[in-house]
PDB file of N, CA and C in Angstrom:
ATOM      1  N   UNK A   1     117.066  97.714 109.790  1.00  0.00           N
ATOM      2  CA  UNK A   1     116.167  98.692 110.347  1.00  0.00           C
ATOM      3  C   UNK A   1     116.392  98.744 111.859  1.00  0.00           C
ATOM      4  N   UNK A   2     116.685  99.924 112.125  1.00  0.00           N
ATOM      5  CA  UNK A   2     116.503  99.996 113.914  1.00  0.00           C
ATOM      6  C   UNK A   2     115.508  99.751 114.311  1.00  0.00           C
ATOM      7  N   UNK A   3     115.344  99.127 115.623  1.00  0.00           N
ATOM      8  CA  UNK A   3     113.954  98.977 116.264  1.00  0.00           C
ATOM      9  C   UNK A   3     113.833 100.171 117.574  1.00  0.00           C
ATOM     10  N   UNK A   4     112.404 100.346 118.325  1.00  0.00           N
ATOM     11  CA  UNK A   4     112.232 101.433 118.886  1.00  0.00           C
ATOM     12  C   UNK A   4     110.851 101.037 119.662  1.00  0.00           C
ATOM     13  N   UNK A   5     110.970 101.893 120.806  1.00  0.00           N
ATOM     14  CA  UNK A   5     109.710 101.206 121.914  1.00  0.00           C
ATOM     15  C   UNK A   5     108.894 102.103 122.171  1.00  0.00           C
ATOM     16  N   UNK A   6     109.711 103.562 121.303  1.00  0.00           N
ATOM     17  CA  UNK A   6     108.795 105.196 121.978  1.00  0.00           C
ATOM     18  C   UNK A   6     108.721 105.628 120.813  1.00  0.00           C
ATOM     19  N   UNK A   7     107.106 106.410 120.187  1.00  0.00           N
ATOM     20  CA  UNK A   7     107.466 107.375 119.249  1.00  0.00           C
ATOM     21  C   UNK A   7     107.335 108.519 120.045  1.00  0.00           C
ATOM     22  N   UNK A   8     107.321 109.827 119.601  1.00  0.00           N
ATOM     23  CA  UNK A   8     107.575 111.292 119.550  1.00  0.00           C
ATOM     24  C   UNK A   8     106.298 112.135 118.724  1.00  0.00           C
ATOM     25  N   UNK A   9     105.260 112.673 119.573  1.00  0.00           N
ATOM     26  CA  UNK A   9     104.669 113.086 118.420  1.00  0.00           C
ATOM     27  C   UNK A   9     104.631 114.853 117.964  1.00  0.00           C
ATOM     28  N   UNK A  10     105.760 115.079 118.772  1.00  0.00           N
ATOM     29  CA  UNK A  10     105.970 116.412 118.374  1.00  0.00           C
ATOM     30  C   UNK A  10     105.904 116.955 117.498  1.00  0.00           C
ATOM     31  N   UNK A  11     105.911 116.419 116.477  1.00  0.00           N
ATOM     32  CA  UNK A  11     106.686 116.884 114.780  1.00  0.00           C
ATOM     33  C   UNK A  11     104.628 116.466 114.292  1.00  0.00           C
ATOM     34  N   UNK A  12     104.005 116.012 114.937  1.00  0.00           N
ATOM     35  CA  UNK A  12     102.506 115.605 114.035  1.00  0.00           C
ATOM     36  C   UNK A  12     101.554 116.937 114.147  1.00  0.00           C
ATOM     37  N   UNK A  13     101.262 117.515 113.348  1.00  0.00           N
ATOM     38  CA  UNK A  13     100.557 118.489 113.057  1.00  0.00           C
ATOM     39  C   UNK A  13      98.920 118.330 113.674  1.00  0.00           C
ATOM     40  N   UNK A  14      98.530 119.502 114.352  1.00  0.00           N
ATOM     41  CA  UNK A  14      97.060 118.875 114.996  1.00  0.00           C
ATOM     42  C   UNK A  14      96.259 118.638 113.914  1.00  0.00           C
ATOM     43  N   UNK A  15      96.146 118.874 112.878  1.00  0.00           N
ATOM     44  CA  UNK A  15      95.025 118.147 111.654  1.00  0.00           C
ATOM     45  C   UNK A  15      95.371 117.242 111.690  1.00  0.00           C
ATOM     46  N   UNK A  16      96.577 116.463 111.793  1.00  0.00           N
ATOM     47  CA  UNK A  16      96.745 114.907 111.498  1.00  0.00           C
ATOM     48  C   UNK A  16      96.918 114.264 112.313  1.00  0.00           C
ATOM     49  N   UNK A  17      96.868 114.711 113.675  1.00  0.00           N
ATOM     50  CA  UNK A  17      96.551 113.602 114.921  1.00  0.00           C
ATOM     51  C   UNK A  17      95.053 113.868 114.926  1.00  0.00           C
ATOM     52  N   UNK A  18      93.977 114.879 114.198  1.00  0.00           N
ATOM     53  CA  UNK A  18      92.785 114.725 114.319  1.00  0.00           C
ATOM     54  C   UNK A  18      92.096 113.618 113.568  1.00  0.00           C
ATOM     55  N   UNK A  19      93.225 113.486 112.524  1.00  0.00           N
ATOM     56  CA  UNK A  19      92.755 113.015 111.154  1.00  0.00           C
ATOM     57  C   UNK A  19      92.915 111.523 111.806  1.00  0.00           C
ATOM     58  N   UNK A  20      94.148 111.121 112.728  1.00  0.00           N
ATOM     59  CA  UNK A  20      94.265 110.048 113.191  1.00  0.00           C
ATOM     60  C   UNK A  20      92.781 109.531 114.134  1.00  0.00           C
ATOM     61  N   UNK A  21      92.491 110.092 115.088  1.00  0.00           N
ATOM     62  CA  UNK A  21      91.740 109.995 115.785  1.00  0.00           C
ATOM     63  C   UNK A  21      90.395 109.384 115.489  1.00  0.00           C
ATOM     64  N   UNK A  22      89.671 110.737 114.061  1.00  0.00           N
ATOM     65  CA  UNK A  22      88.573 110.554 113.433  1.00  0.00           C
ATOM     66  C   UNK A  22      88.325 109.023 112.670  1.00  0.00           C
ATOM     67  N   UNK A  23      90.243 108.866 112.133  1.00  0.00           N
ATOM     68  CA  UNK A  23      90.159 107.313 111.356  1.00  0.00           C
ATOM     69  C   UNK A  23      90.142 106.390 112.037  1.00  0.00           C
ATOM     70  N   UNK A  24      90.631 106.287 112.978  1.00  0.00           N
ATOM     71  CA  UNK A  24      90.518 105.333 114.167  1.00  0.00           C
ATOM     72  C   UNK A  24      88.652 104.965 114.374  1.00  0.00           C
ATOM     73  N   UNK A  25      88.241 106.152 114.689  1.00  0.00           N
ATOM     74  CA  UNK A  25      86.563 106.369 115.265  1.00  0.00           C
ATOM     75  C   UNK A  25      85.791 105.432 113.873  1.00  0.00           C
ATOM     76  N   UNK A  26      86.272 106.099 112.849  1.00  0.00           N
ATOM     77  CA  UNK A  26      85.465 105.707 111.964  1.00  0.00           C
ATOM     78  C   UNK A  26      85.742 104.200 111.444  1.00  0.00           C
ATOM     79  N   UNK A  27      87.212 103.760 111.478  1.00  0.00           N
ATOM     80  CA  UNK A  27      87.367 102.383 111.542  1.00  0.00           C
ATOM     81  C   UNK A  27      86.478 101.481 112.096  1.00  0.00           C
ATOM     82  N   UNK A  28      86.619 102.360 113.213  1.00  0.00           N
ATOM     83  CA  UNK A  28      85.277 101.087 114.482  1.00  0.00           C
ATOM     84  C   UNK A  28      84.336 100.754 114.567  1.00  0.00           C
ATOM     85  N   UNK A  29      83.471 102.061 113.618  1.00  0.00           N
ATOM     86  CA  UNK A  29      82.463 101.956 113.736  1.00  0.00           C
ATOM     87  C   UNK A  29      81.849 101.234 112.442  1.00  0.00           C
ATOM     88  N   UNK A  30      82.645 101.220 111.371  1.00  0.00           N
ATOM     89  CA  UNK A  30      82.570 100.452 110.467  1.00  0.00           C
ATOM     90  C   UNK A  30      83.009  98.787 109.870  1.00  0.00           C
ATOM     91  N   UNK A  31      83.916  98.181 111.168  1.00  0.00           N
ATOM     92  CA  UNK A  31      84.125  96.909 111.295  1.00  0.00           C
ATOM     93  C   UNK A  31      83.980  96.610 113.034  1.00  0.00           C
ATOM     94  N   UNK A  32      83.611  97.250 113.701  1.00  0.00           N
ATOM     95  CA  UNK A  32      82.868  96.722 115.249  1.00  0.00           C
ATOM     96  C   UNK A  32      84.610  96.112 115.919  1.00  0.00           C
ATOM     97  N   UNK A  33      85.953  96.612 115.125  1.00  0.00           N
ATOM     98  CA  UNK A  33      86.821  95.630 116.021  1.00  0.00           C
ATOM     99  C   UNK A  33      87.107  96.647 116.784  1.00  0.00           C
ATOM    100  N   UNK A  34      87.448  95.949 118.569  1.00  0.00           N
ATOM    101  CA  UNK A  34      87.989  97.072 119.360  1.00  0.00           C
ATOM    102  C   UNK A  34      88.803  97.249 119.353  1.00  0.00           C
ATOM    103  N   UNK A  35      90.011  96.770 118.914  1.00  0.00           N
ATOM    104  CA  UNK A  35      91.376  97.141 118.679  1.00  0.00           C
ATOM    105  C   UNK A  35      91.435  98.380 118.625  1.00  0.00           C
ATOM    106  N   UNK A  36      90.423  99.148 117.277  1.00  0.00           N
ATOM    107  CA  UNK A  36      90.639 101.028 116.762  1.00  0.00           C
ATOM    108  C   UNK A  36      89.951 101.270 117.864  1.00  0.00           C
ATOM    109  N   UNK A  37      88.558 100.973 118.325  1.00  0.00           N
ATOM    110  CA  UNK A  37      88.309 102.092 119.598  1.00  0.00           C
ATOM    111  C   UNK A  37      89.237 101.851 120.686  1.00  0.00           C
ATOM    112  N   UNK A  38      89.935 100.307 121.487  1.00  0.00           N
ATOM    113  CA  UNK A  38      90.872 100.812 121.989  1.00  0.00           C
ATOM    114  C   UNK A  38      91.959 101.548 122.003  1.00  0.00           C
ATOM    115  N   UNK A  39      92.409 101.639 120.783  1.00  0.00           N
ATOM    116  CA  UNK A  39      93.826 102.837 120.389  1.00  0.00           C
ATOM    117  C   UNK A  39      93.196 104.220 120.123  1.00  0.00           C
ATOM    118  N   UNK A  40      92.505 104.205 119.462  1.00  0.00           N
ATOM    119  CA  UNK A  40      92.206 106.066 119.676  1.00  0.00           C
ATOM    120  C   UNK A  40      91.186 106.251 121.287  1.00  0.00           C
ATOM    121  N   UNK A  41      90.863 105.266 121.929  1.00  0.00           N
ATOM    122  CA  UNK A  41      91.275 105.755 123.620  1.00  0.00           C
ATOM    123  C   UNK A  41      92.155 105.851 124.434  1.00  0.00           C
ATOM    124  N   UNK A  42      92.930 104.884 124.272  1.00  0.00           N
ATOM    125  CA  UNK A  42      94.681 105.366 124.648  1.00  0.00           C
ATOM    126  C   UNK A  42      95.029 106.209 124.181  1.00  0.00           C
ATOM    127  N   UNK A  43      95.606 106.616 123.189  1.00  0.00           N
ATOM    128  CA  UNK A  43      95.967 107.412 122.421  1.00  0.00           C
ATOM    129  C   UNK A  43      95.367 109.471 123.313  1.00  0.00           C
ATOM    130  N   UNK A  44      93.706 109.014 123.460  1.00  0.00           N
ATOM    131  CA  UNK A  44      93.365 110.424 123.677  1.00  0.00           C
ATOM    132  C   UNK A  44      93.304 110.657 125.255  1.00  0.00           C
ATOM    133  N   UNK A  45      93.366 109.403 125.883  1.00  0.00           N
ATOM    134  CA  UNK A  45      93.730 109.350 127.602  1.00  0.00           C
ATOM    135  C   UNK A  45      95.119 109.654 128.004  1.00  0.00           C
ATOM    136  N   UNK A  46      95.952 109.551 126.749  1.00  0.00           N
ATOM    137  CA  UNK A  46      97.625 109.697 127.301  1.00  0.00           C
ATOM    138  C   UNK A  46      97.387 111.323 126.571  1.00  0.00           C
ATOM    139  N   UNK A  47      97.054 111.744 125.864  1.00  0.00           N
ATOM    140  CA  UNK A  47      97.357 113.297 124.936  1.00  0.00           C
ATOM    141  C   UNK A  47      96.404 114.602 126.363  1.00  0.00           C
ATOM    142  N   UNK A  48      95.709 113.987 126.682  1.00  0.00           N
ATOM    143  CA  UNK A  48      94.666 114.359 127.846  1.00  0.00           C
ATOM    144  C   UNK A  48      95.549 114.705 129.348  1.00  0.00           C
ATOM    145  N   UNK A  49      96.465 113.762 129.522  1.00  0.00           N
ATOM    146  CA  UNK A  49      97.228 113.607 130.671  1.00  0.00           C
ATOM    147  C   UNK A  49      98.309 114.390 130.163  1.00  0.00           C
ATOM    148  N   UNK A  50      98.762 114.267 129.073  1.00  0.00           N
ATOM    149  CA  UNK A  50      99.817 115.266 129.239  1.00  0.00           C
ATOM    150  C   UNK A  50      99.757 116.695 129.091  1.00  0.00           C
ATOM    151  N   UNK A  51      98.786 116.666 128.520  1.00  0.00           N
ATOM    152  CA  UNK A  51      97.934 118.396 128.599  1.00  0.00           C
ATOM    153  C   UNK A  51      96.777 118.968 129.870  1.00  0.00           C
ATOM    154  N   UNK A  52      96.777 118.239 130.991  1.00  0.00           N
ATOM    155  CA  UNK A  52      95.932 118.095 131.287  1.00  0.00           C
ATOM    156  C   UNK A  52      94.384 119.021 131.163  1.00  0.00           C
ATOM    157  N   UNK A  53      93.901 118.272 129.970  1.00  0.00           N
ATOM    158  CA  UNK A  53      92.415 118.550 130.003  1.00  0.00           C
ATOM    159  C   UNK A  53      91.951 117.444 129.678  1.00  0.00           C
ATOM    160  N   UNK A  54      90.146 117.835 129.539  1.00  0.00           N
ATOM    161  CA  UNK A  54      89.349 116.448 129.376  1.00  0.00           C
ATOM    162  C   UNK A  54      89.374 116.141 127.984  1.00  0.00           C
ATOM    163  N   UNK A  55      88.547 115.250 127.220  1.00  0.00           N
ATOM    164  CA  UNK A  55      88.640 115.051 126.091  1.00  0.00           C
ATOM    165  C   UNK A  55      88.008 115.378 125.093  1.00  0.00           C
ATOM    166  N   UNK A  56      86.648 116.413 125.439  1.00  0.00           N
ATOM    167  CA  UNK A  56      86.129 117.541 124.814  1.00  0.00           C
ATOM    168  C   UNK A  56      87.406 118.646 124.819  1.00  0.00           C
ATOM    169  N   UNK A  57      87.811 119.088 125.389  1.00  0.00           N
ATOM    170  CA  UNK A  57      88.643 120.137 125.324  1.00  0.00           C
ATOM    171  C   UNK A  57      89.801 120.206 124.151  1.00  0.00           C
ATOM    172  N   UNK A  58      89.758 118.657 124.218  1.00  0.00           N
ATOM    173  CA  UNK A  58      91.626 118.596 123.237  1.00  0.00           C
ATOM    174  C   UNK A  58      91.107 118.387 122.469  1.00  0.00           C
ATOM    175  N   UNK A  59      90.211 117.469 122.170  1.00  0.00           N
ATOM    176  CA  UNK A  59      88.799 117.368 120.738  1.00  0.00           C
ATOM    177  C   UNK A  59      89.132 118.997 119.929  1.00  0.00           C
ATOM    178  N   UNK A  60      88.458 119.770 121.010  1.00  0.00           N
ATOM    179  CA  UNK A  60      88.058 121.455 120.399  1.00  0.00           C
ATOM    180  C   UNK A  60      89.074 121.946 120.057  1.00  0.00           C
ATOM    181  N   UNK A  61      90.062 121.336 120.199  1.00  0.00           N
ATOM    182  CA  UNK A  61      92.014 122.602 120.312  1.00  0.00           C
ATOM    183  C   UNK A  61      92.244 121.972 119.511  1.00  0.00           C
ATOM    184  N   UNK A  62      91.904 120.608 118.775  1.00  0.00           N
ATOM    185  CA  UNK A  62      92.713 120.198 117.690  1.00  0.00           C
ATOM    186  C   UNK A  62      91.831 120.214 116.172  1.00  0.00           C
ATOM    187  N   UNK A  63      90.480 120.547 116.612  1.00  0.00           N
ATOM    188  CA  UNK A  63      89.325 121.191 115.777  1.00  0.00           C
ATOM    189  C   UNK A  63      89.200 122.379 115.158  1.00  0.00           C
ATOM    190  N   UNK A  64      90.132 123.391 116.134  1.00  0.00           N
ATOM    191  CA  UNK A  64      89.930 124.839 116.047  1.00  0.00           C
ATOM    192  C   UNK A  64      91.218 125.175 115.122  1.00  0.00           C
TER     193      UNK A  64
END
């Protein structure tokens, strides 16, 4: 297997980086570990920066 230090999320459809997001949220809130709320905050602080908007905004664009 090759190994790799970057993914690409070009090719992820916005329902399923929402779908990511929501599972992340709901992970956390259902076993209290921060691991999932830290990764779906990275995750929406780096998607935020590269689009620059806030995180209501990309919330709504990947909602809509």
């Amino acid at each position: 297997m090759e190994t790799f230090n970057e993914l690409s999320i070009e090719n992820i459809s916005k329902r399923d980086l929402l779908l990511i997001l929501k599972s992340l949220e709901f992970t956390y809130e259902n076993t209290k570990l921060d691991e999932f709320s830290s990764l779906r905050k990275n995750i929406l602080e780096e998607l935020c920066f590269l689009t620059n908007s806030t995180q209501d905004e990309f919330l709504q664009f990947l909602e809509k």
